[in-house]
PDB file of N, CA and C in Angstrom:
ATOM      1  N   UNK A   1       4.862   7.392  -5.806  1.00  0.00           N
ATOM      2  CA  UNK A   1       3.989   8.548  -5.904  1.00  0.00           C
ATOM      3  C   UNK A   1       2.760   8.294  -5.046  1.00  0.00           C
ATOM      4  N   UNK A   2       2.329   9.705  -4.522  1.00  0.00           N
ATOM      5  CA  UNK A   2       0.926   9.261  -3.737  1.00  0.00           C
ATOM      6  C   UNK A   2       0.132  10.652  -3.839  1.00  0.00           C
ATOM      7  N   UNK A   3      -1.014   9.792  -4.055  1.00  0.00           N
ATOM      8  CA  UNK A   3      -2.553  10.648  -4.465  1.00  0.00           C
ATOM      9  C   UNK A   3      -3.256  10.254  -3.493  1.00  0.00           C
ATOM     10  N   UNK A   4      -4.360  10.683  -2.499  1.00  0.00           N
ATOM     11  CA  UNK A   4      -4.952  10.543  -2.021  1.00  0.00           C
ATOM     12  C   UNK A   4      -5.311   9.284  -1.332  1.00  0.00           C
ATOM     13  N   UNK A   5      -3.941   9.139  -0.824  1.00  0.00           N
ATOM     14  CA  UNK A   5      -4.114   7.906   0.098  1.00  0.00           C
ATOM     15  C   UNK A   5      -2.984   6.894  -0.818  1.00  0.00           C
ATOM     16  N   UNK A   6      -2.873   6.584  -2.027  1.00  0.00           N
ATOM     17  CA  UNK A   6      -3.365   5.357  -2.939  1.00  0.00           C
ATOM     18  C   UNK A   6      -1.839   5.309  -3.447  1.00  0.00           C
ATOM     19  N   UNK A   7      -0.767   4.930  -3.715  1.00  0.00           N
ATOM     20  CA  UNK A   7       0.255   4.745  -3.773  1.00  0.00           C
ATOM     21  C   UNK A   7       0.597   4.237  -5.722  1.00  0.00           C
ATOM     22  N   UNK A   8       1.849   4.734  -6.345  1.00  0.00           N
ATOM     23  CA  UNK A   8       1.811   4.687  -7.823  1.00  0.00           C
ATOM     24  C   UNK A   8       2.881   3.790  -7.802  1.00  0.00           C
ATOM     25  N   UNK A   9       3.259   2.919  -8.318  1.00  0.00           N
ATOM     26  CA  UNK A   9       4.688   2.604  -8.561  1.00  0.00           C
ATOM     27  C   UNK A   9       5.196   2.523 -10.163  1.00  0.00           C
ATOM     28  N   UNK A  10       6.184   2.981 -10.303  1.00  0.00           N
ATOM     29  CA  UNK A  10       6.283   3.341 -11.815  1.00  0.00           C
ATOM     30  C   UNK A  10       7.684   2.696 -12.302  1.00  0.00           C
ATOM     31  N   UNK A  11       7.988   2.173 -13.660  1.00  0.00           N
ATOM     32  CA  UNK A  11       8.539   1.117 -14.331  1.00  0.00           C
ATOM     33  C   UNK A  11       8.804   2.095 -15.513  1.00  0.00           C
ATOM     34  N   UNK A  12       9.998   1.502 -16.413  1.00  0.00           N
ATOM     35  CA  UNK A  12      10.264   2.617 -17.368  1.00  0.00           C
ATOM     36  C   UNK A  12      10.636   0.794 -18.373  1.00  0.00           C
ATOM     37  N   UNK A  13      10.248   1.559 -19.605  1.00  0.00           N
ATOM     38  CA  UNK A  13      10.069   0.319 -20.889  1.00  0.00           C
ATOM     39  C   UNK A  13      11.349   0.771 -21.792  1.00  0.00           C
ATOM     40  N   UNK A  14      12.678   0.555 -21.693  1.00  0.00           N
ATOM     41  CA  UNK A  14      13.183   1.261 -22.298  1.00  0.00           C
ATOM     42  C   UNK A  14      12.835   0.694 -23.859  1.00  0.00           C
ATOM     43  N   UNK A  15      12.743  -0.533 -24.308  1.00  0.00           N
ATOM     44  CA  UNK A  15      12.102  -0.347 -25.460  1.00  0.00           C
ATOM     45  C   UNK A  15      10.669   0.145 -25.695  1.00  0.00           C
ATOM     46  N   UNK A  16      10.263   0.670 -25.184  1.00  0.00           N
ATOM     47  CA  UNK A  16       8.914   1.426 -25.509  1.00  0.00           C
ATOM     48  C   UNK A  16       9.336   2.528 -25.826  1.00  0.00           C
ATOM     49  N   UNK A  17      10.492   3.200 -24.907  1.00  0.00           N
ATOM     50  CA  UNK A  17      10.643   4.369 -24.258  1.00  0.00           C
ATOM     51  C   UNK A  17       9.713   5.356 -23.660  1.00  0.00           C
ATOM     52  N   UNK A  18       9.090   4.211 -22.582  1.00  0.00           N
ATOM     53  CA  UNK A  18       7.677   4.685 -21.900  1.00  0.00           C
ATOM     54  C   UNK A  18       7.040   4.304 -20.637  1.00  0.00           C
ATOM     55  N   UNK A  19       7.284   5.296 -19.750  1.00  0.00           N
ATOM     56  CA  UNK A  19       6.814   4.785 -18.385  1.00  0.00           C
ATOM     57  C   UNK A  19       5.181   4.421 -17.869  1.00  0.00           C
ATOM     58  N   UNK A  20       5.247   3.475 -17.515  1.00  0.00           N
ATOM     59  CA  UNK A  20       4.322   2.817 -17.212  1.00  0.00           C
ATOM     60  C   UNK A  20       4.077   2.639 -15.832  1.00  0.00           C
ATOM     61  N   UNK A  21       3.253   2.819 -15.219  1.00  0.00           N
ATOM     62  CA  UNK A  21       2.933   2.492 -13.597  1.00  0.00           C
ATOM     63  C   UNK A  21       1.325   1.889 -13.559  1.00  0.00           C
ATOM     64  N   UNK A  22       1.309   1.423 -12.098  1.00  0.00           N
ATOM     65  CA  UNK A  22      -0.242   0.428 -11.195  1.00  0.00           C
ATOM     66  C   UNK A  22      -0.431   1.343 -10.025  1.00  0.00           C
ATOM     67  N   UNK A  23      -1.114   1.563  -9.386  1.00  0.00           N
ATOM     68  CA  UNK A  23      -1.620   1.405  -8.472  1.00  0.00           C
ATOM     69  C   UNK A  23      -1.534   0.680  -7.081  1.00  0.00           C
ATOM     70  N   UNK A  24      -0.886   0.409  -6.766  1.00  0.00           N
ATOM     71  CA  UNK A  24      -0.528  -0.545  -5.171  1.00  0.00           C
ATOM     72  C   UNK A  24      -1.404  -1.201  -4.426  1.00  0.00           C
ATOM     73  N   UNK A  25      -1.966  -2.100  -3.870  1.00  0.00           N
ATOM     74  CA  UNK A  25      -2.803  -2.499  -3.313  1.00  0.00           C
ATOM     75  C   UNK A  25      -4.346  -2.841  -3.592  1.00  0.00           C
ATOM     76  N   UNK A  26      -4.302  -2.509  -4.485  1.00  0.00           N
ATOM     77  CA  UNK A  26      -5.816  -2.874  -4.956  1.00  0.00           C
ATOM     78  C   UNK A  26      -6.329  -4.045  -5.770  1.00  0.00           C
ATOM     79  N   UNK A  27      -7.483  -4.655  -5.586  1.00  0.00           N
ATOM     80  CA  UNK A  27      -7.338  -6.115  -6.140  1.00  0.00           C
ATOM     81  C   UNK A  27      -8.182  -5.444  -7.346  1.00  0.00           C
ATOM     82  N   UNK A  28      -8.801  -4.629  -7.908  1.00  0.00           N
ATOM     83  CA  UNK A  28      -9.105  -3.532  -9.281  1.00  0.00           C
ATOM     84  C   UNK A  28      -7.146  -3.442  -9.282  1.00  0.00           C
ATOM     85  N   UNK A  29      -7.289  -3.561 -11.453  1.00  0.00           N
ATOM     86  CA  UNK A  29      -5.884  -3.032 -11.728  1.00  0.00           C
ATOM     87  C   UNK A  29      -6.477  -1.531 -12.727  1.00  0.00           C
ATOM     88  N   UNK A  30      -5.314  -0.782 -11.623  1.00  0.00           N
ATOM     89  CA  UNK A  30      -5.631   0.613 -12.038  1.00  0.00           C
ATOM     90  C   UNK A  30      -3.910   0.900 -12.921  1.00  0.00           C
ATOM     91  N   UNK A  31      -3.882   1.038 -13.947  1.00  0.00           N
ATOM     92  CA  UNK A  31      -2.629   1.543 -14.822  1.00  0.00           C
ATOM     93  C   UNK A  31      -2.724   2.843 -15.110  1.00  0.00           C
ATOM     94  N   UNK A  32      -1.319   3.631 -15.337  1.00  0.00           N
ATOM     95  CA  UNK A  32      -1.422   4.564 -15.982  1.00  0.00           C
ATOM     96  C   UNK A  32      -0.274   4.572 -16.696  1.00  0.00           C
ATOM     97  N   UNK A  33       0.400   5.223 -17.932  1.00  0.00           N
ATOM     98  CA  UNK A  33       1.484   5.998 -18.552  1.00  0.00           C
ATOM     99  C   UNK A  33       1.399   7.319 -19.231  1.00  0.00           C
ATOM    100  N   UNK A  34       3.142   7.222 -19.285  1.00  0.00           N
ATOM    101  CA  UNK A  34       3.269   8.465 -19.875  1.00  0.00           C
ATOM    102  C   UNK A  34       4.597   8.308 -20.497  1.00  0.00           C
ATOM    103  N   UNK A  35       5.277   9.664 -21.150  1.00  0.00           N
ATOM    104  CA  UNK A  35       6.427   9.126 -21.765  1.00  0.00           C
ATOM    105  C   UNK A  35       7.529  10.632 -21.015  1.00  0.00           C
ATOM    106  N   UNK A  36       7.112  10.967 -19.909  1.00  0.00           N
ATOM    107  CA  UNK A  36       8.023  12.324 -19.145  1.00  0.00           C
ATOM    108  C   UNK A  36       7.866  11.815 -17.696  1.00  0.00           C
ATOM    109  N   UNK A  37       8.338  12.220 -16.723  1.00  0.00           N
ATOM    110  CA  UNK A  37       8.165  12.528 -15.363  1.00  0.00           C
ATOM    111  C   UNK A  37       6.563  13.354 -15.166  1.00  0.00           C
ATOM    112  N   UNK A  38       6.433  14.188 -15.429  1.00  0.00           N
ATOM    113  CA  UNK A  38       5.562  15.194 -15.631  1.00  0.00           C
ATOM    114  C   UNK A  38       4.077  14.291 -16.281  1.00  0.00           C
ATOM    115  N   UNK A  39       3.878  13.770 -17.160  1.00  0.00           N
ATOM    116  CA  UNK A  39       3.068  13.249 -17.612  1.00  0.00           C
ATOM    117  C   UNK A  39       2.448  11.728 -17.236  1.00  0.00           C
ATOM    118  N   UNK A  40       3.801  11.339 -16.570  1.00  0.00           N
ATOM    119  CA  UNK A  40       3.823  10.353 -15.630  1.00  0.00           C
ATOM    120  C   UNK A  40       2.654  10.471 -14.139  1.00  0.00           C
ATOM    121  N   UNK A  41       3.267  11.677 -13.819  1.00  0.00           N
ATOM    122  CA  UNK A  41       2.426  12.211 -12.244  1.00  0.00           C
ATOM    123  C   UNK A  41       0.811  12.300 -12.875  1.00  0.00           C
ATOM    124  N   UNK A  42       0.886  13.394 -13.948  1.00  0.00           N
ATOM    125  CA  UNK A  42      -0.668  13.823 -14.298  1.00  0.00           C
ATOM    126  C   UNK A  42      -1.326  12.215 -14.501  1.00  0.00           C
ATOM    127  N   UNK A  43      -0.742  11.249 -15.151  1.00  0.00           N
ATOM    128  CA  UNK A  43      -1.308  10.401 -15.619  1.00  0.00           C
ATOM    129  C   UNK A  43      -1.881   9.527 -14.282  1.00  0.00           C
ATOM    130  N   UNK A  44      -0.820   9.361 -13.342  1.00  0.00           N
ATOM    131  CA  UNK A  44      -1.138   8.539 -11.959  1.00  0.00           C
ATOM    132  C   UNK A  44      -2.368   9.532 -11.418  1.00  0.00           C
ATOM    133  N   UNK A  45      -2.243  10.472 -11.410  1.00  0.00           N
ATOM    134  CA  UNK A  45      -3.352  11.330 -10.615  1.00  0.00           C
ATOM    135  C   UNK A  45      -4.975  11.114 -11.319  1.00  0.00           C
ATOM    136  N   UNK A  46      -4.745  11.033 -12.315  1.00  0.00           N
ATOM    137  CA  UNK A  46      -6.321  10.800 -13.479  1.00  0.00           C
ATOM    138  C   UNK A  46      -6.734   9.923 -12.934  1.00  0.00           C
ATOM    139  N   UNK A  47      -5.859   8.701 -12.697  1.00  0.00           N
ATOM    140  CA  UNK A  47      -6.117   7.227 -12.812  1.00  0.00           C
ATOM    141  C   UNK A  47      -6.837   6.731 -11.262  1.00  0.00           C
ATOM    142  N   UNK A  48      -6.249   7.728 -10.503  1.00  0.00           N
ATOM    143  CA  UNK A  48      -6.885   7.582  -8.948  1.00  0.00           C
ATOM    144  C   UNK A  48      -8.139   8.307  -9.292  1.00  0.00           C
ATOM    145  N   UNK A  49      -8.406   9.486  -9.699  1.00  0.00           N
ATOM    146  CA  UNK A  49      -9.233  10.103 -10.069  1.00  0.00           C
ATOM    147  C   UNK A  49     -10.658   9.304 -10.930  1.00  0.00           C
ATOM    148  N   UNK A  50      -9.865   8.576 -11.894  1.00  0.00           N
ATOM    149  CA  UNK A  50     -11.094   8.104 -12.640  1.00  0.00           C
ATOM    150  C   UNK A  50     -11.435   6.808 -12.085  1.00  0.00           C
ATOM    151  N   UNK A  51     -10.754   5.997 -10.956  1.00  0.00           N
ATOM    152  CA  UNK A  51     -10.907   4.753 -10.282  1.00  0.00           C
ATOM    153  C   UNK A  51     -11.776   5.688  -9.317  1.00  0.00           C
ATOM    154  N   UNK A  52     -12.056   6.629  -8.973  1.00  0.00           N
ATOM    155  CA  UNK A  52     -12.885   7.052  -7.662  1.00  0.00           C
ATOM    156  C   UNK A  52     -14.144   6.933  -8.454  1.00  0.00           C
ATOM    157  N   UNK A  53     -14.222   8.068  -9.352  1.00  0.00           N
ATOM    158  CA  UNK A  53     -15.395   8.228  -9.965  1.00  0.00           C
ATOM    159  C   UNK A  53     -16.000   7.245 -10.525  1.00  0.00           C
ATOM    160  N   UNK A  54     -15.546   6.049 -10.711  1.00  0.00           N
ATOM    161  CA  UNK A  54     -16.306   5.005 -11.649  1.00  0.00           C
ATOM    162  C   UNK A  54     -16.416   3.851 -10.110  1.00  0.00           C
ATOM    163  N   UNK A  55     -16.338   4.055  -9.302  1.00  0.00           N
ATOM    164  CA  UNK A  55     -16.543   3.781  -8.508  1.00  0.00           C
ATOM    165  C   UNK A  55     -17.768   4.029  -7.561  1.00  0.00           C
ATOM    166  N   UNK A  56     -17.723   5.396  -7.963  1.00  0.00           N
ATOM    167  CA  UNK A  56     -19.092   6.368  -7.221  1.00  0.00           C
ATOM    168  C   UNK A  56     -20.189   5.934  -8.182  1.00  0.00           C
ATOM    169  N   UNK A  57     -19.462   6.030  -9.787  1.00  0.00           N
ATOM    170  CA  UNK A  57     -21.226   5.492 -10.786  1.00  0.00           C
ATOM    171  C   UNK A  57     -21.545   4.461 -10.507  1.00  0.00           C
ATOM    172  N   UNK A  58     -20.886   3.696 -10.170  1.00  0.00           N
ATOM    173  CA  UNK A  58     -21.477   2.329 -10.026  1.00  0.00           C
ATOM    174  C   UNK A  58     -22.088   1.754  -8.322  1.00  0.00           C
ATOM    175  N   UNK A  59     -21.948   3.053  -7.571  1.00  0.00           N
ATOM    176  CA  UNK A  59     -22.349   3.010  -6.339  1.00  0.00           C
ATOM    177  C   UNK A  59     -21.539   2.323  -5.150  1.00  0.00           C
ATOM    178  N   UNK A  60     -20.397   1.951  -5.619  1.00  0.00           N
ATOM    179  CA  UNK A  60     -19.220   1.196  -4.738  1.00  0.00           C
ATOM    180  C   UNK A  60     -18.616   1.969  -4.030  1.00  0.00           C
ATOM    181  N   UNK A  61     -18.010   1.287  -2.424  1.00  0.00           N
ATOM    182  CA  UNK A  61     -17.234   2.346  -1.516  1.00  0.00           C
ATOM    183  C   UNK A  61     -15.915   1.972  -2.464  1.00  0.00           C
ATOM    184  N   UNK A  62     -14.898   3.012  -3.019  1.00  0.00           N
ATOM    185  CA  UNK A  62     -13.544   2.572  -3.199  1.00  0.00           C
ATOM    186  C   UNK A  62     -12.567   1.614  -2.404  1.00  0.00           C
ATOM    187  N   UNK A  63     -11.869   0.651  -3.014  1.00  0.00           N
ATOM    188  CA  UNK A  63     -11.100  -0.287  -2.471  1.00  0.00           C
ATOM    189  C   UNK A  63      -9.988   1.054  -1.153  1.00  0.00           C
ATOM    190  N   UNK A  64      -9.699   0.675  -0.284  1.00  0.00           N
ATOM    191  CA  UNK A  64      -8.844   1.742   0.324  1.00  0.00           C
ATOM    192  C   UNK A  64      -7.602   0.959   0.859  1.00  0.00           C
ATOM    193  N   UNK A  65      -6.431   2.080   0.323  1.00  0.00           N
ATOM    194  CA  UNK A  65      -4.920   1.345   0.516  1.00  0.00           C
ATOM    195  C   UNK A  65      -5.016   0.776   1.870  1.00  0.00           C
ATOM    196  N   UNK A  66      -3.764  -0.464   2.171  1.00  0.00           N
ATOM    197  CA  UNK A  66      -3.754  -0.739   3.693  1.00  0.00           C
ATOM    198  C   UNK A  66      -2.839   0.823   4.160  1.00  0.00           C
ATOM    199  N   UNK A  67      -3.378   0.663   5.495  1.00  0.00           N
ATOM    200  CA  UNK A  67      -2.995   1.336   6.400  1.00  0.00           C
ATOM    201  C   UNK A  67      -2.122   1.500   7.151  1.00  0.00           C
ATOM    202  N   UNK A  68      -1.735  -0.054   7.229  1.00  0.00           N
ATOM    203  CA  UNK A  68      -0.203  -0.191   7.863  1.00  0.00           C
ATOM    204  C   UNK A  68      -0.587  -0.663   9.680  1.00  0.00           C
ATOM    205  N   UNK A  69      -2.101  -1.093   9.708  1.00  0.00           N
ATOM    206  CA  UNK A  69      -2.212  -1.006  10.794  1.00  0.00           C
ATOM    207  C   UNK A  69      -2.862  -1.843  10.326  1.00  0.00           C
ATOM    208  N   UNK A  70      -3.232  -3.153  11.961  1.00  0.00           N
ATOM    209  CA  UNK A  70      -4.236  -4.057  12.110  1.00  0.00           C
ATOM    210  C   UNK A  70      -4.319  -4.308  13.565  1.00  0.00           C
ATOM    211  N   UNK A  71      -5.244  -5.278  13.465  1.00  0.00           N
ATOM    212  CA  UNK A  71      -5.519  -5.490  14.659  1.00  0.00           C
ATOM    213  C   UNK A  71      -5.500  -7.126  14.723  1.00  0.00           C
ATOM    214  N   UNK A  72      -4.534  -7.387  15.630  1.00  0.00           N
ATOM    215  CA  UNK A  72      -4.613  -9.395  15.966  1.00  0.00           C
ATOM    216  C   UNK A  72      -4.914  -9.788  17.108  1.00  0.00           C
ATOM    217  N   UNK A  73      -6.284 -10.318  17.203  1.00  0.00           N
ATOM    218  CA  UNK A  73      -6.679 -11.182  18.492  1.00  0.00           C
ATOM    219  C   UNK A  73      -5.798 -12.642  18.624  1.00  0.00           C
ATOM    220  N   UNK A  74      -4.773 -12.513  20.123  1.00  0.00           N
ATOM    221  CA  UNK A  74      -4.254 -14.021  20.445  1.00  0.00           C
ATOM    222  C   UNK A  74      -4.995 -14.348  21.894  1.00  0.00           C
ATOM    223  N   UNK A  75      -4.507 -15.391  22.157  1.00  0.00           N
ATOM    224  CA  UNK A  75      -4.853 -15.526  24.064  1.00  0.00           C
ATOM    225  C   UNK A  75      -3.986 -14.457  24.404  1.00  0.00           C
ATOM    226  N   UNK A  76      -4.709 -14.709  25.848  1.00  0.00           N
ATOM    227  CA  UNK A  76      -3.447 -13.562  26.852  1.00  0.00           C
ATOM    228  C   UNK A  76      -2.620 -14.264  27.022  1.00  0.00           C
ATOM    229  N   UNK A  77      -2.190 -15.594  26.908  1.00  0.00           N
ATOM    230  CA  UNK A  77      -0.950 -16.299  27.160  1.00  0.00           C
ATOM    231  C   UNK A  77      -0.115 -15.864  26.257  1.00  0.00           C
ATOM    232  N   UNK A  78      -0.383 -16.014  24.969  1.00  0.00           N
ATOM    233  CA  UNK A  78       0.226 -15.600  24.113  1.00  0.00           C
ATOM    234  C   UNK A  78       1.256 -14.087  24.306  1.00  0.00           C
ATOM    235  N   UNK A  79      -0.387 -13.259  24.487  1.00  0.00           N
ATOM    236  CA  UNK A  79       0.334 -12.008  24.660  1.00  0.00           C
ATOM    237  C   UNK A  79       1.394 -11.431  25.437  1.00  0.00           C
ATOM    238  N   UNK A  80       0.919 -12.022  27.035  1.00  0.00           N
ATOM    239  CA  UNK A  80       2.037 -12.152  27.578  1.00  0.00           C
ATOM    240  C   UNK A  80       3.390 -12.424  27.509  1.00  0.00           C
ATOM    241  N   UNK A  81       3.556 -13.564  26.887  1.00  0.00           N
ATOM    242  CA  UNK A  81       4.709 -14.057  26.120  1.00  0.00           C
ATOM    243  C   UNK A  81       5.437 -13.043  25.263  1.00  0.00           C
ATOM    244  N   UNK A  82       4.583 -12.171  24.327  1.00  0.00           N
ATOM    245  CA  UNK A  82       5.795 -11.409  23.601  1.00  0.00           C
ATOM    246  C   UNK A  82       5.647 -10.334  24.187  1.00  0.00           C
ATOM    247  N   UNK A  83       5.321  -9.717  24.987  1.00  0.00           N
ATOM    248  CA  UNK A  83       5.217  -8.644  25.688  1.00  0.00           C
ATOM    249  C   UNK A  83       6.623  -8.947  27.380  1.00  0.00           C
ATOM    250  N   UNK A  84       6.855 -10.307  27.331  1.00  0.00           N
ATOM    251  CA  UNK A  84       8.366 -11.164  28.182  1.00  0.00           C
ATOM    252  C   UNK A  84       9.177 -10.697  26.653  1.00  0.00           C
ATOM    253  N   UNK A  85       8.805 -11.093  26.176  1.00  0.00           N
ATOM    254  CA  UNK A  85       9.917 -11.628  24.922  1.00  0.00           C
ATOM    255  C   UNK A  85      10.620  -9.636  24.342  1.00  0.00           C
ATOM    256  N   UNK A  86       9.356  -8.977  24.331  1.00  0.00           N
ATOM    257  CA  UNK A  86       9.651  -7.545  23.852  1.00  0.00           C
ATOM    258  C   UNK A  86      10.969  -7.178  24.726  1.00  0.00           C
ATOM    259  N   UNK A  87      10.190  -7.026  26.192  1.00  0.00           N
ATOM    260  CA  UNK A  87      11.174  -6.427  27.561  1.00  0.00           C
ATOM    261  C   UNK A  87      12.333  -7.321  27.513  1.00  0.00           C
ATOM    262  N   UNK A  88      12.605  -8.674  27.411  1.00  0.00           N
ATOM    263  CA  UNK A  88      13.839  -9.158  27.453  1.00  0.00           C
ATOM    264  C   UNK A  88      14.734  -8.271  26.499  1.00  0.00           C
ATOM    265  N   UNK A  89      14.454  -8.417  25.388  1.00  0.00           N
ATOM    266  CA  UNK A  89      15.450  -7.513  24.097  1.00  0.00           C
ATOM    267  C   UNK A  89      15.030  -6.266  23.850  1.00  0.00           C
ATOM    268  N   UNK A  90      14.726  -5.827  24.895  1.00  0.00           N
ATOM    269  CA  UNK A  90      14.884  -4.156  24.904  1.00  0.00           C
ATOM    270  C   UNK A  90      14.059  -3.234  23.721  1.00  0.00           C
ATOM    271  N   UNK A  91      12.586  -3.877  23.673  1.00  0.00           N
ATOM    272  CA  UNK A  91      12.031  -3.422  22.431  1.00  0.00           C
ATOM    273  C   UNK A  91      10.950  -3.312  22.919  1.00  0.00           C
ATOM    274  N   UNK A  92       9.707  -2.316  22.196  1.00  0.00           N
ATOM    275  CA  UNK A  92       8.455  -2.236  22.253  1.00  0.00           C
ATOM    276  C   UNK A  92       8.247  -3.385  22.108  1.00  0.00           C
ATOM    277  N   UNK A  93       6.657  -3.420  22.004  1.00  0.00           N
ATOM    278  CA  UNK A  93       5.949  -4.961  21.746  1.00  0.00           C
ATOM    279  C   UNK A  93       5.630  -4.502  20.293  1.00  0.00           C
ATOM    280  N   UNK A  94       5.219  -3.423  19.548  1.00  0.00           N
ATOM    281  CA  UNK A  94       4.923  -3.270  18.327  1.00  0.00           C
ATOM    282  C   UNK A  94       6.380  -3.466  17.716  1.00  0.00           C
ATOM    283  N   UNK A  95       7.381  -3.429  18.139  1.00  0.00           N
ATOM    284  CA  UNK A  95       8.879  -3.189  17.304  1.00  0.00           C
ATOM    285  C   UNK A  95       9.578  -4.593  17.263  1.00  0.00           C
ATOM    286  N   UNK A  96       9.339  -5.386  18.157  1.00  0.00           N
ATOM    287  CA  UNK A  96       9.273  -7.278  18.225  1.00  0.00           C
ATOM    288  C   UNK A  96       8.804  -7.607  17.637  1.00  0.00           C
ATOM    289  N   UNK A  97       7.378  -7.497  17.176  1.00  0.00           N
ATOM    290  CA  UNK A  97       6.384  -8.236  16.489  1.00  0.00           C
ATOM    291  C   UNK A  97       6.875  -7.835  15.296  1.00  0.00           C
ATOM    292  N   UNK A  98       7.078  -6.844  14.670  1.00  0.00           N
ATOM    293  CA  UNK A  98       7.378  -5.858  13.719  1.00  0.00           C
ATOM    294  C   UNK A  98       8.865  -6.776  12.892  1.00  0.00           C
ATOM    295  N   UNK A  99       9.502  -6.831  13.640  1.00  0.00           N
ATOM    296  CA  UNK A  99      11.128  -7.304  13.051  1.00  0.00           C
ATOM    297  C   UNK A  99      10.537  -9.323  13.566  1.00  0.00           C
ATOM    298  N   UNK A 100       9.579  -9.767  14.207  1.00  0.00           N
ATOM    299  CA  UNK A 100       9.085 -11.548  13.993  1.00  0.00           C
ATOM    300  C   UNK A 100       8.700 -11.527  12.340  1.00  0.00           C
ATOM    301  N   UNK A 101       7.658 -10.709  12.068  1.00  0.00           N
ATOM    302  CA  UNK A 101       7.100 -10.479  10.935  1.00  0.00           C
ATOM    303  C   UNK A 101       8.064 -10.662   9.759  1.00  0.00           C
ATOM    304  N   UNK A 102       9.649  -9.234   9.652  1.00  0.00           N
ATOM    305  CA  UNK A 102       9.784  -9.204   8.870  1.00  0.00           C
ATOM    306  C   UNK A 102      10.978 -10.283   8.122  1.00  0.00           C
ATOM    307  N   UNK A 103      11.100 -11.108   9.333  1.00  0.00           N
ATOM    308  CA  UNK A 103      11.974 -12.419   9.013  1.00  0.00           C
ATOM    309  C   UNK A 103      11.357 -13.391   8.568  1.00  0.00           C
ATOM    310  N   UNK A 104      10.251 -13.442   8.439  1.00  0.00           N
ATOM    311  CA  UNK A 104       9.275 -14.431   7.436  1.00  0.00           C
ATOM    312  C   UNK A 104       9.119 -14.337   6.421  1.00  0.00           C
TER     313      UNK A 104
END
């Protein structure tokens, strides 16, 4: 689920018989439940909602999800290198680095 940027992930208790979800990315733990689909969403939405606002009382910028983007300073040797390494196997340089990454 996603609210304003901020991502829900949700878990079901079957002995509770009660879904439970966090918040994604944030080093604040933001929870919410419910015991429907429906009450589930309203509940994730409050919870972004009341993590903003208690955020604003207390004068804090909100934690903000990653982006999916960064930025990495190497040498230019370096760079060079996977930017050889991209063009050899027929790939961007973001789509190399991307699949180095996800084998780690």
């Amino acid at each position: 689920m996603k609210h304003k940027g901020y991502t829900g992930t949700v878990a079901f208790d079957e002995e509770a018989e009660i879904f439970h979800g966090e918040v994604e990315g944030l080093r604040d733990v933001v929870t919410f439940q419910g015991t429907t689909v429906e009450e589930i969403k309203r509940a994730f939405r409050e919870s972004v909602e009341d993590y903003l606002a208690f955020c604003a009382e207390r004068g804090e910028s909100p934690e903000r999800p990653a982006s999916g983007k960064f930025v990495l300073r190497v040498p230019s040797s370096t760079h060079r290198f996977l930017i050889a390494e991209a063009k050899r196997q027929k790939k961007s340089l973001n789509a190399y680095i991307l699949d180095r990454l996800q084998r780690t």
